[in-house]
Every structure is written in structure tokens, then in C-alpha cells.
C-alpha atoms as a PDB file:
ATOM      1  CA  UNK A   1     148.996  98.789  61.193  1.00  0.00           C
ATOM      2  CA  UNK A   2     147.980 100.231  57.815  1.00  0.00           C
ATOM      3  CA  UNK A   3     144.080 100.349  56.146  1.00  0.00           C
ATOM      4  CA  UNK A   4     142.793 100.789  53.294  1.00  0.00           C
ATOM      5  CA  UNK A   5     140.341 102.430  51.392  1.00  0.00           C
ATOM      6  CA  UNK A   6     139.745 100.119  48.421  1.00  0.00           C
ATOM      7  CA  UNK A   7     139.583  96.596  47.700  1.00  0.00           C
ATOM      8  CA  UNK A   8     142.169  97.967  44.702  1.00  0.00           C
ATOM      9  CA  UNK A   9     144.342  99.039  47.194  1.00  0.00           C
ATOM     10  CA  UNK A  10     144.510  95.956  49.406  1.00  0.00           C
ATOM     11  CA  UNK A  11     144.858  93.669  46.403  1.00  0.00           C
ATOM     12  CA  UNK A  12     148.118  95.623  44.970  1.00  0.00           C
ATOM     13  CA  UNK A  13     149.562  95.525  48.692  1.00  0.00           C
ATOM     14  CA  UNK A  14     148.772  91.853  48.187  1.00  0.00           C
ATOM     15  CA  UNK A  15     150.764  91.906  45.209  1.00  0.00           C
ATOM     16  CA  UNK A  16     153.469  94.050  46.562  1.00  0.00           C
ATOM     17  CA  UNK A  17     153.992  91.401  49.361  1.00  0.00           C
ATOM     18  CA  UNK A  18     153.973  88.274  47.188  1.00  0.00           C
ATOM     19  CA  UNK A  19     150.860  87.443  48.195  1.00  0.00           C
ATOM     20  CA  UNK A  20     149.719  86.820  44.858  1.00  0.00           C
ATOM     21  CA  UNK A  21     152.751  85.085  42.892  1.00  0.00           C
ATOM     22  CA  UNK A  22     154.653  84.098  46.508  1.00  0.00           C
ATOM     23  CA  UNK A  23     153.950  80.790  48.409  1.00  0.00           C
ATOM     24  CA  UNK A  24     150.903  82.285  48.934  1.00  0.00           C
ATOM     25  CA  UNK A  25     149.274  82.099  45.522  1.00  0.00           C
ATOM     26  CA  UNK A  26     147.761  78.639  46.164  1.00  0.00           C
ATOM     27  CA  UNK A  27     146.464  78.969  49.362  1.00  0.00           C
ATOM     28  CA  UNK A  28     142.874  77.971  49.940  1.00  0.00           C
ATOM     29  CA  UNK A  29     140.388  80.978  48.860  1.00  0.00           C
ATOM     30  CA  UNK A  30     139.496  81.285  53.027  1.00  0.00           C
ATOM     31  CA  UNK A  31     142.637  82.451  54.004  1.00  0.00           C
ATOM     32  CA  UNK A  32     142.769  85.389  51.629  1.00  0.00           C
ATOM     33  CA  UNK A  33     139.156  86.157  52.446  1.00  0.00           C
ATOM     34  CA  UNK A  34     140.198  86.089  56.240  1.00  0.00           C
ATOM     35  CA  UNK A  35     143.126  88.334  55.871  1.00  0.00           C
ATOM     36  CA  UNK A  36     141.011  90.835  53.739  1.00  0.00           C
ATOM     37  CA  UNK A  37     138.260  90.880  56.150  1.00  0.00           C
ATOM     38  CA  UNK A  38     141.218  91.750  58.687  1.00  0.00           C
ATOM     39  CA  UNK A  39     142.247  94.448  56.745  1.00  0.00           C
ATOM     40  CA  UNK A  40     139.054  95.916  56.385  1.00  0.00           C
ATOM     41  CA  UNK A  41     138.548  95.565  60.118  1.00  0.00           C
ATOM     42  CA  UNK A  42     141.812  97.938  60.353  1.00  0.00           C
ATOM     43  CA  UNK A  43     141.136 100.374  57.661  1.00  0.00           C
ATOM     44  CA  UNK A  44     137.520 101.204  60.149  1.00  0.00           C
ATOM     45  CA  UNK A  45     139.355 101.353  63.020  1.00  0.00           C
ATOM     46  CA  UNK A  46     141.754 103.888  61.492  1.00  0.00           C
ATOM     47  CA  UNK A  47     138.824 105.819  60.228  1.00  0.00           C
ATOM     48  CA  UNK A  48     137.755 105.882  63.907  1.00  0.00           C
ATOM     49  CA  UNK A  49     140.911 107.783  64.654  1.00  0.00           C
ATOM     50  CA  UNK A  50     141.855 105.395  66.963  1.00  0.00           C
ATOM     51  CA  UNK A  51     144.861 106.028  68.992  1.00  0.00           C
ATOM     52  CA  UNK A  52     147.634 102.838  68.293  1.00  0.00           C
ATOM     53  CA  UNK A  53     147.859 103.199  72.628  1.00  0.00           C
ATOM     54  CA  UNK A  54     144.262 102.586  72.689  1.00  0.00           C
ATOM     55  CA  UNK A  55     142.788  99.040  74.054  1.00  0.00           C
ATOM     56  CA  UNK A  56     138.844 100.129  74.995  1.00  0.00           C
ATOM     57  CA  UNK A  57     136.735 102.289  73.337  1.00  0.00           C
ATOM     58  CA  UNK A  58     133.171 104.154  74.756  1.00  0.00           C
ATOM     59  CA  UNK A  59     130.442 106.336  73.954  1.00  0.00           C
ATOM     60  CA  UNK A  60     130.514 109.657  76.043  1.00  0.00           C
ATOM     61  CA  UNK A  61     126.891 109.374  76.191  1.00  0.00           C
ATOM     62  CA  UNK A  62     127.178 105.559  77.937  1.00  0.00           C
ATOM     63  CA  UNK A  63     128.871 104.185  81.175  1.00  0.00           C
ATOM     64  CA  UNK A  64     129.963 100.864  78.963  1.00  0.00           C
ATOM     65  CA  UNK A  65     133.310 100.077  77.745  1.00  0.00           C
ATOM     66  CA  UNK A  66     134.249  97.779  75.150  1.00  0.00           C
ATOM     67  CA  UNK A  67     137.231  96.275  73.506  1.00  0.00           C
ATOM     68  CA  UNK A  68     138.560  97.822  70.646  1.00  0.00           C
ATOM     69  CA  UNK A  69     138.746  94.667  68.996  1.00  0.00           C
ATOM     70  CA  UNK A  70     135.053  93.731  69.308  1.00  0.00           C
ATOM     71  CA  UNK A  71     133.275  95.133  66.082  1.00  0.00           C
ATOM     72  CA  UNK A  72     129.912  95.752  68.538  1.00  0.00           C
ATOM     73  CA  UNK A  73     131.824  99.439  69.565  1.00  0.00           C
ATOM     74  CA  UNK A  74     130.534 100.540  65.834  1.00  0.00           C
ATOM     75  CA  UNK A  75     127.446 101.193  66.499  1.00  0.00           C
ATOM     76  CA  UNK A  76     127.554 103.570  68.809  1.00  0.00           C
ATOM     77  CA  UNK A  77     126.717 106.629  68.699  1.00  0.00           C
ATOM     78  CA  UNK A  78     127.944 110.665  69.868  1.00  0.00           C
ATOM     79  CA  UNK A  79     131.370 111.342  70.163  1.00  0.00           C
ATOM     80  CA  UNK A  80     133.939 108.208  71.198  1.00  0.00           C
ATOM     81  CA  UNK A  81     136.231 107.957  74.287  1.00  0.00           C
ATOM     82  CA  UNK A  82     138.976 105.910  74.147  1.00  0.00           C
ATOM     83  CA  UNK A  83     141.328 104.118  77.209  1.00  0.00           C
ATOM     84  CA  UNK A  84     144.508 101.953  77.361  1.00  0.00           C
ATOM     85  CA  UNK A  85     143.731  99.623  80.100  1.00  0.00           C
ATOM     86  CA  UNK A  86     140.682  98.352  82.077  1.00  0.00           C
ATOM     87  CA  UNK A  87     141.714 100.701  85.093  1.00  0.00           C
ATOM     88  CA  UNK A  88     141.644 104.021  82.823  1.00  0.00           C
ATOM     89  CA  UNK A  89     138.122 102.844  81.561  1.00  0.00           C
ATOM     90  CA  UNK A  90     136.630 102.654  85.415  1.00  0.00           C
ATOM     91  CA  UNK A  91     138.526 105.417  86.762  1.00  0.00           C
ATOM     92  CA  UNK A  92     136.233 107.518  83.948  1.00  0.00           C
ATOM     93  CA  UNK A  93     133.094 105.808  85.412  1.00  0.00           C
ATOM     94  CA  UNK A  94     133.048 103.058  82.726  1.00  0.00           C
ATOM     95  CA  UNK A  95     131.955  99.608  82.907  1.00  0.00           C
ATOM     96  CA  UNK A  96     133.118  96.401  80.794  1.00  0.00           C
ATOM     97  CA  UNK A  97     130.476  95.234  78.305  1.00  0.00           C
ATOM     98  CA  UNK A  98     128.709  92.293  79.286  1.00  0.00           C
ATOM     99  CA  UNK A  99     128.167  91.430  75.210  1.00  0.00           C
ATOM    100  CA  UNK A 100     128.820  87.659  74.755  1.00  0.00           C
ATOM    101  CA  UNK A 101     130.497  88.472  71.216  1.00  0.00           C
ATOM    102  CA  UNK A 102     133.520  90.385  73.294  1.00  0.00           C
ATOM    103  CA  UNK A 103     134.097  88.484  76.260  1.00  0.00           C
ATOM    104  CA  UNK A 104     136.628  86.754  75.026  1.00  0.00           C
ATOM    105  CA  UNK A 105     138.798  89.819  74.034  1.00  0.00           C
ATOM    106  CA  UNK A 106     138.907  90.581  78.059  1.00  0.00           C
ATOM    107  CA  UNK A 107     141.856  89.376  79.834  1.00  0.00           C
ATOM    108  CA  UNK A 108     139.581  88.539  82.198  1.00  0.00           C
ATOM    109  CA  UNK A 109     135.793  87.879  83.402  1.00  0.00           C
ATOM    110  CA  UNK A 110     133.822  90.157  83.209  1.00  0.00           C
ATOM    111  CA  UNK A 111     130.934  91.182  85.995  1.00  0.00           C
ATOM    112  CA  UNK A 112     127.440  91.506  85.457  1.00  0.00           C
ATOM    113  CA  UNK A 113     127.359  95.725  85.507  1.00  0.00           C
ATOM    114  CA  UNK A 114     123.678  96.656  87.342  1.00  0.00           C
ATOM    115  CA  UNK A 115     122.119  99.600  85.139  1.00  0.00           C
ATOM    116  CA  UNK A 116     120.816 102.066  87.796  1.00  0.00           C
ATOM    117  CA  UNK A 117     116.531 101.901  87.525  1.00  0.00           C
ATOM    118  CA  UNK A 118     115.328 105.485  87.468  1.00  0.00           C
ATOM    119  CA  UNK A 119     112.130 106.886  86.561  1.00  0.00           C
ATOM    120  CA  UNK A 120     112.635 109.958  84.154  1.00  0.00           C
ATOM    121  CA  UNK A 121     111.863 112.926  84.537  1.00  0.00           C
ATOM    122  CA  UNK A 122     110.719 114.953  81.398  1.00  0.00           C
ATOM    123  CA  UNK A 123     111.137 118.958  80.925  1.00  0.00           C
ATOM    124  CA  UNK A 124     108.718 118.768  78.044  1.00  0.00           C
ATOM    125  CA  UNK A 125     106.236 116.050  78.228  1.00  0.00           C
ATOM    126  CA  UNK A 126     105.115 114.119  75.159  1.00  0.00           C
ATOM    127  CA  UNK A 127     102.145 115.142  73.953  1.00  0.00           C
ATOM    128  CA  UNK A 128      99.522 111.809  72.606  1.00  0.00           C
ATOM    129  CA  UNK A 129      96.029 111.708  72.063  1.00  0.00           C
ATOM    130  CA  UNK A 130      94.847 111.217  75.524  1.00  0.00           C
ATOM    131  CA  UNK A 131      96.737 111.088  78.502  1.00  0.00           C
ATOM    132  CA  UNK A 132      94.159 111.887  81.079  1.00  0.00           C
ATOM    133  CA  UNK A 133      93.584 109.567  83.881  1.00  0.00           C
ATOM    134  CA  UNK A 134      90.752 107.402  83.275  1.00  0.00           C
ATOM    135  CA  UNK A 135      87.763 106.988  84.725  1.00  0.00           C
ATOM    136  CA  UNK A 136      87.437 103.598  85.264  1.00  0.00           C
ATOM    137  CA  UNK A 137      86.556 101.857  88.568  1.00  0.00           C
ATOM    138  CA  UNK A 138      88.716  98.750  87.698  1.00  0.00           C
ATOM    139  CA  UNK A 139      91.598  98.953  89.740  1.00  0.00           C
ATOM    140  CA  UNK A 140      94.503  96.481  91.042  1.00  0.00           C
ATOM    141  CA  UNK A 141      95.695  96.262  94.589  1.00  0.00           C
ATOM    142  CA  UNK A 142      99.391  94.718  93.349  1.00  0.00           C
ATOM    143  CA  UNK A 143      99.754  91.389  95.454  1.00  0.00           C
ATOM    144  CA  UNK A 144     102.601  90.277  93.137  1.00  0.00           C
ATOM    145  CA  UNK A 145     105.397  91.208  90.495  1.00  0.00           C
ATOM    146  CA  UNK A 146     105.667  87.931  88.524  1.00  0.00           C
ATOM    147  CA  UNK A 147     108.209  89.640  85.807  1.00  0.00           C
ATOM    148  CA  UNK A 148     108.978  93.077  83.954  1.00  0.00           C
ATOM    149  CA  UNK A 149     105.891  93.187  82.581  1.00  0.00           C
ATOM    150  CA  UNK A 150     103.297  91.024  84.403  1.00  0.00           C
ATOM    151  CA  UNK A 151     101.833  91.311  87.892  1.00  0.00           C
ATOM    152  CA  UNK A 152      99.073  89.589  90.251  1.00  0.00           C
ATOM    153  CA  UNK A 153      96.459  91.635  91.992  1.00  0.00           C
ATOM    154  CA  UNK A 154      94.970  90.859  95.429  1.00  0.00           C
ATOM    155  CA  UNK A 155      92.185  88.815  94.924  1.00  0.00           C
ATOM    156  CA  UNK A 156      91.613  89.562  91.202  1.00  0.00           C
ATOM    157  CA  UNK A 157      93.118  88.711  88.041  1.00  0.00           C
ATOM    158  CA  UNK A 158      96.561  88.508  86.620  1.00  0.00           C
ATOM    159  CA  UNK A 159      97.752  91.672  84.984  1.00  0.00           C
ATOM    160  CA  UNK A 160      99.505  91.562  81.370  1.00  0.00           C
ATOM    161  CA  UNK A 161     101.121  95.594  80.867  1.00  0.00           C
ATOM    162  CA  UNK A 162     100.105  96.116  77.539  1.00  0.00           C
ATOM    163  CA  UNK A 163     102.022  97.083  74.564  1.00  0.00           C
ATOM    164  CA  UNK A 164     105.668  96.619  76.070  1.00  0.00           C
ATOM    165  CA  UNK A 165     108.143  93.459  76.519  1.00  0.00           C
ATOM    166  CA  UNK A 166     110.563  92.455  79.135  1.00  0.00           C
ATOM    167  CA  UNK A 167     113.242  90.272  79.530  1.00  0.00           C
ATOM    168  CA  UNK A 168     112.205  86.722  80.208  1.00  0.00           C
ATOM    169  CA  UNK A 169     112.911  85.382  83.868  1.00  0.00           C
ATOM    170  CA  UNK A 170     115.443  83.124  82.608  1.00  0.00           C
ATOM    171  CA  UNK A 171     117.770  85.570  80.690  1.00  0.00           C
ATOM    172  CA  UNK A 172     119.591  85.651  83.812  1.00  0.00           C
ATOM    173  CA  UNK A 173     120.193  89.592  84.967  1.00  0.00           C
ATOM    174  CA  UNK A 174     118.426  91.261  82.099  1.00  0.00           C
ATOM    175  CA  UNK A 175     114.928  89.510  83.397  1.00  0.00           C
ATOM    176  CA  UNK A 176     115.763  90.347  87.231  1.00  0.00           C
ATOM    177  CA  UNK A 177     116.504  93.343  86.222  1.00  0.00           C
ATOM    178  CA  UNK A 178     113.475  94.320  84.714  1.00  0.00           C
ATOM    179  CA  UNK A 179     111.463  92.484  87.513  1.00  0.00           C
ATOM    180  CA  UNK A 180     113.140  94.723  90.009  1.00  0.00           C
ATOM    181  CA  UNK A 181     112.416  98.105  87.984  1.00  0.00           C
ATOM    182  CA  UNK A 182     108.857  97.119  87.890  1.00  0.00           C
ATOM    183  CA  UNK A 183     108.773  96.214  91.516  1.00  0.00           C
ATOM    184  CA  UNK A 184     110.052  99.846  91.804  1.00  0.00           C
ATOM    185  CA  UNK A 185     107.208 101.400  90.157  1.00  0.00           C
ATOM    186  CA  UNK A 186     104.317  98.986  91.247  1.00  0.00           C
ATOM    187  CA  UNK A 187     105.475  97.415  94.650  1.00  0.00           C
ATOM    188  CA  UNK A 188     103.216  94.881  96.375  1.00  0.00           C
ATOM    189  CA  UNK A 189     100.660  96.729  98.344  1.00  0.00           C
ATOM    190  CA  UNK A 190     100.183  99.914  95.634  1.00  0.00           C
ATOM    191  CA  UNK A 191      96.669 100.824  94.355  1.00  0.00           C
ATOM    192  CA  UNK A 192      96.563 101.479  90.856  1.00  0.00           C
ATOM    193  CA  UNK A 193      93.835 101.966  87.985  1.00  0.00           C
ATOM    194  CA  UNK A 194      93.009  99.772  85.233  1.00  0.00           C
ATOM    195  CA  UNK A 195      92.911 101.045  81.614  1.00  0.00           C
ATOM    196  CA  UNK A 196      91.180  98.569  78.843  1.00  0.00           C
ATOM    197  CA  UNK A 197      92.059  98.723  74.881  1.00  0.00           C
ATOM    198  CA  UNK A 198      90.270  97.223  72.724  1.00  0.00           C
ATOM    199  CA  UNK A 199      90.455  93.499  73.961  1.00  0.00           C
ATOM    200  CA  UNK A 200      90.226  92.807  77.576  1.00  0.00           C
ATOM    201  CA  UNK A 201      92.206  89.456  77.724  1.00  0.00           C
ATOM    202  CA  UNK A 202      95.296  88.064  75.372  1.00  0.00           C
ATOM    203  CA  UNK A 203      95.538  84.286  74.426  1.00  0.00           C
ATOM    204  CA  UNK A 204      96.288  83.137  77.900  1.00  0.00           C
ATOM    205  CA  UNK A 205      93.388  84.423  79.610  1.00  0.00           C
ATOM    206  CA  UNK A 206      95.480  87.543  81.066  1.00  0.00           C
ATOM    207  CA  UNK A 207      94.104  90.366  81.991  1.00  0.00           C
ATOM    208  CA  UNK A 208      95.705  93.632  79.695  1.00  0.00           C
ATOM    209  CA  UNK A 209      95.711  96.861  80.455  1.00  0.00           C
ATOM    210  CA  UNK A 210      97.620 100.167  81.630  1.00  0.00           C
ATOM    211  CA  UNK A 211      98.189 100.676  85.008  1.00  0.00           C
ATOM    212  CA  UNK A 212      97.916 104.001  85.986  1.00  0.00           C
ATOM    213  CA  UNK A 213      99.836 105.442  88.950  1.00  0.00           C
ATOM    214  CA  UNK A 214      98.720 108.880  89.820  1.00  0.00           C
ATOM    215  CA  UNK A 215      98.918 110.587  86.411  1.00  0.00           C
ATOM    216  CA  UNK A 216     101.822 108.288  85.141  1.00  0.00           C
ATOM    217  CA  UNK A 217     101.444 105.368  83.028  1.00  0.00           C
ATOM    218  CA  UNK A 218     103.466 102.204  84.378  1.00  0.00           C
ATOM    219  CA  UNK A 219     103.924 100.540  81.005  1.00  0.00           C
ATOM    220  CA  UNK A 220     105.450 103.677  79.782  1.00  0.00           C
ATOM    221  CA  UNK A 221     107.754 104.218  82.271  1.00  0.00           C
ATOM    222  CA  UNK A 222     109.132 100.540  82.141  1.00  0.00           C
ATOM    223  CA  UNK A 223     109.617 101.801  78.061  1.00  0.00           C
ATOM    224  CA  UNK A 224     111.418 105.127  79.182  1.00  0.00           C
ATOM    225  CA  UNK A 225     113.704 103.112  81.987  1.00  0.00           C
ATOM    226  CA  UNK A 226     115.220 101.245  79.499  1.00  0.00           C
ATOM    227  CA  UNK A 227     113.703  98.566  80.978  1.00  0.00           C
ATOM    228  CA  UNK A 228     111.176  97.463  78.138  1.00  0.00           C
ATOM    229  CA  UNK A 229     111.191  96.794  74.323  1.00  0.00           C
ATOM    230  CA  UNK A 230     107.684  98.105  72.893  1.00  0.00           C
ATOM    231  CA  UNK A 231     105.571  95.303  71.656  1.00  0.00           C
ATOM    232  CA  UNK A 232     102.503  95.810  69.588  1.00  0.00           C
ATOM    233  CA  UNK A 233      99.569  93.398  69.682  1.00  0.00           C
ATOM    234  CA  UNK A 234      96.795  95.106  67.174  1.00  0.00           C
ATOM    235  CA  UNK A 235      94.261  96.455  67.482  1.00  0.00           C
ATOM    236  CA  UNK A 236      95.510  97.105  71.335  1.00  0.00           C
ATOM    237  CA  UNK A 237      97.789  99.944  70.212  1.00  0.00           C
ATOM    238  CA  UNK A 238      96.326 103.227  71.777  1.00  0.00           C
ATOM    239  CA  UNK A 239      99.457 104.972  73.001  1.00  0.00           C
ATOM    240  CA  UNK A 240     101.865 102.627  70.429  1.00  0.00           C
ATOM    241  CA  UNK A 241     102.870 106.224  69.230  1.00  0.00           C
ATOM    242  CA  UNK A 242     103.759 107.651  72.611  1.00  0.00           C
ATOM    243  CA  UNK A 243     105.418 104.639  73.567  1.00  0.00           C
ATOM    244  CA  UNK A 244     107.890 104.292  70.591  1.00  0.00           C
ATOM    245  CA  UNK A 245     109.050 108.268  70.912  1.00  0.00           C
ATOM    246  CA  UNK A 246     109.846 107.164  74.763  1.00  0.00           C
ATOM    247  CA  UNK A 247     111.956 103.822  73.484  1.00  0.00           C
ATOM    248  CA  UNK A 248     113.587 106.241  70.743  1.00  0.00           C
ATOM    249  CA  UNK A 249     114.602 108.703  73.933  1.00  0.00           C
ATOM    250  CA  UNK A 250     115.847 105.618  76.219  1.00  0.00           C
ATOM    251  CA  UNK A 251     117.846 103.784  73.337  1.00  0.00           C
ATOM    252  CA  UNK A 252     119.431 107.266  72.631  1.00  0.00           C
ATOM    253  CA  UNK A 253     120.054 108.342  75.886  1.00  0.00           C
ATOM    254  CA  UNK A 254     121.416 104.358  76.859  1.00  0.00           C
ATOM    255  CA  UNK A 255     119.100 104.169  79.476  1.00  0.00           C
ATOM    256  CA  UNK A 256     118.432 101.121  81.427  1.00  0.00           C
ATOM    257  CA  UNK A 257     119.195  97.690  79.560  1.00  0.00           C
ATOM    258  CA  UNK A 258     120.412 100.133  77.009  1.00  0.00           C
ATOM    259  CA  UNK A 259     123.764 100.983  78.592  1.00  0.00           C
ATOM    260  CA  UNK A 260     124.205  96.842  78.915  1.00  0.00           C
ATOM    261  CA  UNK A 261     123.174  95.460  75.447  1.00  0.00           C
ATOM    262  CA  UNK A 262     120.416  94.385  77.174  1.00  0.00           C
ATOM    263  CA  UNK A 263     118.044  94.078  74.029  1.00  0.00           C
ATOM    264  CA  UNK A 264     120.624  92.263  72.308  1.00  0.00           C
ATOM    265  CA  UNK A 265     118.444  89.096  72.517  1.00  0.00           C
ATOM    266  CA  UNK A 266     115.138  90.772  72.452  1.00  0.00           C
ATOM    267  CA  UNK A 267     112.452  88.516  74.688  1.00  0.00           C
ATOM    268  CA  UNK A 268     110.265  87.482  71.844  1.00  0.00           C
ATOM    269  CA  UNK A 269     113.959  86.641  69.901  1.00  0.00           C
ATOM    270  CA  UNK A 270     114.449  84.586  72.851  1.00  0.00           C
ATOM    271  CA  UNK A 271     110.850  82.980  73.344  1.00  0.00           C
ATOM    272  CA  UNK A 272     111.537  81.703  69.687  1.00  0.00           C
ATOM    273  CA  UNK A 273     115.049  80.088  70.274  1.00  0.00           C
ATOM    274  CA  UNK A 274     116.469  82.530  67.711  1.00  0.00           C
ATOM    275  CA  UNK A 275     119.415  83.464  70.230  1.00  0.00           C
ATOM    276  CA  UNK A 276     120.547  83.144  74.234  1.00  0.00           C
END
């Protein structure tokens, strides 16, 4: 199929074809704005350099396939693979997109693909203005994991991770998901230290802090998982700075929920009803 690289050049193929003084010349203004958008649709794909043969399309930096038909595949980012059937896709290690706007371009249903929940490990560490261990007494013996980013201590209070964001319970995998990876690096029965911001408690009497693990941060390695958006709540925004360069790193690298469109309905999107 041909594209083009003008709205000039689309409109004299229209004319060329009789779309203008043919039958079609009184047909309602939607249908020509439906074909164009089709065209335009082809002309990106052929400035992909998309192979005719090709059906599914995939970053070489992911493990997730999509259809070339579904317009999410142009965002991505480093150099594109491309596969003519489902079976060429996972024979490469690839897995079908679980995006609700391509679904329906499978020939059939797709399965829930399970990111794999590793802690990273960094060459050159980040440096921030104070990553040393404090010195607080204030620690939590973890009794519970109530989500991605809340927990219950033994005896004590009910821990809020400060300045990060995971999926809600009830956005199916994505909130397991992130419930599991925090299980991972705070499982009931760990030890781990309290650090304060500036405010002690949010708006629903939660305890916030950082939980320190050894010399690691939890809250920042749910962020460089992939398993966490970064959420600020001034003036609590200490290591914002550190924790934004680790997001940047985890988006990039399709880490976590990032290899799964997992932040496609971001939790506070979701708390608000803006999408499902």
C-alpha cells in the first residue's frame, strides 16, 4: 500500500481516483477524514521501513510484541524488530502486549505476560545529597505487605513508602504485581529502619517514611524495578531527584511494568476514574 508525504499529495491521489468529482464527491465529510487518517497511518508505517511480510513489530530493547496495526508500537524506542506471525515473535523471546487499545488486532486472547521482579544492580551508583544510612532508632519489623507501596509493622504503625506510587490492588495484575515485588524486597518478618521527611504522617494518619534495608533504600528500588511511578507530595521530597533519574533508567531500560504498559493507567489516573 502506498503513503504519502503531504496532505497535497493525498488530495491529488484523491483526485486521480475520482474521489473528488466520482460518486464520492458527496459523501459525508467523515468518510474522507477516515480514509485520510488511514493514509496517514500508512505513509508512518512506510517510514518505519516496515516489511509488507511483517504482522508484529518490537523494540530490541523490550520482550513485548505488538501488532503492527496498533499505533501504541510508535513510541518506542532503539532500533525495531519486526515478525510475521505470533510464533516468530516468541521464538525471539517476545511476548504479546497486554495494551487494551490492541487486543483486538490479535487473532486471539492474549495472556497476562509476568514481568520478571529483579532488583538492579548498578555499576555506577547515583550520586544524591545523602545516602547514608540513618541514624534513627525507629524501625519496622514488617508484619504485612498490604500493596506496592504500603506495609504493616508488628505491633506499630502502618507504613506509607514515601515519594513513589503503585498500582492499585484492583488493577488486576499490575497491582499484584507490584505487591509481589515489594514482598520481595520487604518480606514479612524483615527488620528495617525508618527514615522521616519533613511530615511524619499523610492525610490518613499513615505513617511515611523510607525504609532502609542494609544500605538500600526500598522505595527506590520499587522505582528502579519498574515497579513504581514516582509521586511527589511537597515538602516530603528529599531524594525526589534520585528517584526520578532511577524511573528515567527503568522506563528506558523497560523494566518491570515497563515492558507491559503497565503505567498506562497510572494509579492516581485510576484513583480519579480518568481510565481502567
Amino acid at each position: 500500500m502506498r503513503g504519502f508525504k503531504s496532505a497535497g499529495q493525498a488530495q491529488r491521489f484523491l483526485s486521480v481516483y475520482g474521489v473528488e468529482n466520482g460518486p464520492m464527491k458527496k459523501a459525508p465529510l467523515l468518510v474522507l477524514v477516515l480514509l485520510l487518517l488511514g493514509l496517514i497511518l500508512t505513509a508512518s508505517v512506510e517510514a518505519q521501513g516496515i516489511a509488507a511480510n511483517a504482522h508484529y513489530i518490537a523494540s530490541s530493547r523490550g520482550r513485548i510484541y505488538y501488532p503492527v496495526a496498533c499505533s501504541v508500537w510508535i513510541s518506542l524506542r532503539s532500533e525495531l524488530l519486526f515478525f510475521g506471525s505470533h510464533a516468530e515473535a516468541e521464538e525471539a523471546g517476545y511476548t504479546p502486549t497486554t495494551n487494551r487499545r490492541c487486543q483486538g488486532l490479535f487473532g486471539q486472547p492474549l495472556p497476562v505476560a509476568r514481568p520478571d521482579v529483579e532488583v538492579p544492580e548498578y555499576n555506577e551508583p547515583v550520586q544524591t545529597r545523602d545516602l547514608t544510612r540513618p541514624s534513627s532508632s525507629d524501625s519496622c519489623l514488617v508484619s504485612r505487605v498490604v500493596d506496592g507501596d504500603t506495609l504493616d509493622c508488628s505491633g506499630g504503625p502502618r507504613i506509607r513508602l514515601l515519594l513513589i506510587d503503585a498500582p492499585e490492588m484492583n488493577q488486576g495484575e499490575f497491582g499484584s504485581l507490584a505487591k509481589e515485588a515489594l514482598e520481595q524486597l520487604a518480606p514479612p518478618g524483615s527488620d528495617l529502619i525508618l527514615e522521616y521527611d519533613i511530615e511524619l504522617q499523610d492525610r490518613y494518619g499513615r505513617t511515611i517514611a523510607y525504609l532502609w534495608s542494609g544500605d538500600e533504600i526500598i522505595n527506590a528500588q520499587m522505582i528502579a524495578a519498574g515497579m513504581a511511578l514516582v509521586a511527589t507530595y511537597p515538602p516530603n521530597v528529599k531524594y525526589v531527584d534520585y528517584m526520578l533519574l532511577l524511573q528515567a533508567q527503568a522506563r528506558e531500560e523497560l523494566r518491570g511494568l515497563w515492558s507491559v504498559n503497565g503505567f498506562e493507567c497510572t494509579p492516581a489516573e485510576y484513583r480519579a476514574q480518568r481510565c481502567r
